[in-house]
Protein backbone atom coordinates (compact mmCIF):
# COMPACT_ATOMS: atom_id res chain seq x y z
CA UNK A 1 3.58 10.58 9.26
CA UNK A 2 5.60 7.36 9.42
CA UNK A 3 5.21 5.14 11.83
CA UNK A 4 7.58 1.82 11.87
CA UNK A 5 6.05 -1.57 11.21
CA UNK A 6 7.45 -5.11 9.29
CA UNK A 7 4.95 -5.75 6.47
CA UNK A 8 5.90 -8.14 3.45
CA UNK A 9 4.55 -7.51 0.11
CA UNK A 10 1.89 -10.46 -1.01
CA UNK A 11 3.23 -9.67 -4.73
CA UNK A 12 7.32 -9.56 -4.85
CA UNK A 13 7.99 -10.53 -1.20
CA UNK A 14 9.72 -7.17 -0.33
CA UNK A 15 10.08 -6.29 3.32
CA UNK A 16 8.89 -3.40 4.52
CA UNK A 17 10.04 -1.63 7.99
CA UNK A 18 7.79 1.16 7.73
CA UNK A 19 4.58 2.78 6.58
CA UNK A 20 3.52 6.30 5.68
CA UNK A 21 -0.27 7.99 5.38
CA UNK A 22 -1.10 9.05 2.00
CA UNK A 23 -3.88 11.50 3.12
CA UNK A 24 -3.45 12.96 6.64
CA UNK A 25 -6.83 12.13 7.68
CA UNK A 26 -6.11 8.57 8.12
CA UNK A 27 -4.56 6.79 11.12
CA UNK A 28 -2.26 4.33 9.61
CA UNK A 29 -2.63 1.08 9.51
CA UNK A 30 -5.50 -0.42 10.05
CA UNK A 31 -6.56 -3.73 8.54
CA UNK A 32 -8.60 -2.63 5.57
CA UNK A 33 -6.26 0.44 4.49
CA UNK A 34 -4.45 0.59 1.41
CA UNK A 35 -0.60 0.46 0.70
CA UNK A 36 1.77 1.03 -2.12
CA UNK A 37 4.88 -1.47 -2.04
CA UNK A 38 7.70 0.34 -2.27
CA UNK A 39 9.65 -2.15 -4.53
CA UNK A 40 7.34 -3.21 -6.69
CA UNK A 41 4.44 -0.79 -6.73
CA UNK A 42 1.43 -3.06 -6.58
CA UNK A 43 -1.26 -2.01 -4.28
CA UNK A 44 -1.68 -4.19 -1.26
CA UNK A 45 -4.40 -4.15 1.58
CA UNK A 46 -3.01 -4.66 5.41
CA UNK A 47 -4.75 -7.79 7.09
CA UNK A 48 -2.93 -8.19 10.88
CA UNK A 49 -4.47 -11.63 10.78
CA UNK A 50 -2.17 -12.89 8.23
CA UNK A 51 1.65 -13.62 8.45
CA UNK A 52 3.45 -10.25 6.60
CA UNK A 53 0.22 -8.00 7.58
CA UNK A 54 -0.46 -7.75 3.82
CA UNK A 55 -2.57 -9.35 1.35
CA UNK A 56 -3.43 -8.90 -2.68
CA UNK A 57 -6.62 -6.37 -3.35
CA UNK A 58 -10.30 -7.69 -4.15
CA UNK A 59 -11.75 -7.11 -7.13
CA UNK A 60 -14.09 -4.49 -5.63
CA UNK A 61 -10.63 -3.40 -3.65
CA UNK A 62 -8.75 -2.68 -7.05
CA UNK A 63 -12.05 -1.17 -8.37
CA UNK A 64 -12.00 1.40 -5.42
CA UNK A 65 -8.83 2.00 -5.63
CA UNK A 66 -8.35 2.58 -9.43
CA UNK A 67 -11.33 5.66 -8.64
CA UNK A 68 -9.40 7.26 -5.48
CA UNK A 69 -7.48 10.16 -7.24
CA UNK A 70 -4.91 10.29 -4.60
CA UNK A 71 -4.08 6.43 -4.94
CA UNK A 72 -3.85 6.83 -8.89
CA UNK A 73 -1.84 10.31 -8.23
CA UNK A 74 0.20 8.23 -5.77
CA UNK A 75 0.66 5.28 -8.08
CA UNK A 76 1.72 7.31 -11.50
CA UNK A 77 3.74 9.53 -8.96
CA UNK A 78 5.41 5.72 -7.82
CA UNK A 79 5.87 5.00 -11.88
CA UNK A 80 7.36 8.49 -12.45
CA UNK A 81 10.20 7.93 -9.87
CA UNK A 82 11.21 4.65 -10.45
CA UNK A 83 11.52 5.22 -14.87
CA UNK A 84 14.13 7.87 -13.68
């Protein structure tokens, strides 16, 4: 699912117009959920409160996120593409 949306990425400043679920049982976005920026491929966290609806991980946030093995299938999938 895709659903349009601005976002800007709190690491390399890309702008996004869209976003996409990795797992289908999550509504996307909500602020809390994880993202992959498309440019860069740093994981971000959307936060509607802030200007760009993104913002850098926590420490627990990266820790979580480095143990979800469809976020580290998605982010070596992300690494794959972008070497070719």
């Amino acid at each position: 699912m895709t659903e349009d949306m601005n976002t800007i990425c709190p690491w390399c400043g890309y702008h996004h117009n869209a976003v996409s679920a990795v797992r289908t049982d999550i509504d996307i976005p909500d602020d809390g959920d994880t993202t992959l920026c498309f440019n860069c491929g740093s994981w971000c966290i959307f936060d509607s409160s802030l200007d760009g609806g993104l913002r850098k991980p926590t420490l627990a946030e990266r820790d979580s996120i480095n143990h979800d093995d469809d976020l580290v299938k998605l982010g070596n999938a992300w690494k794959t593409v972008k070497r070719q």
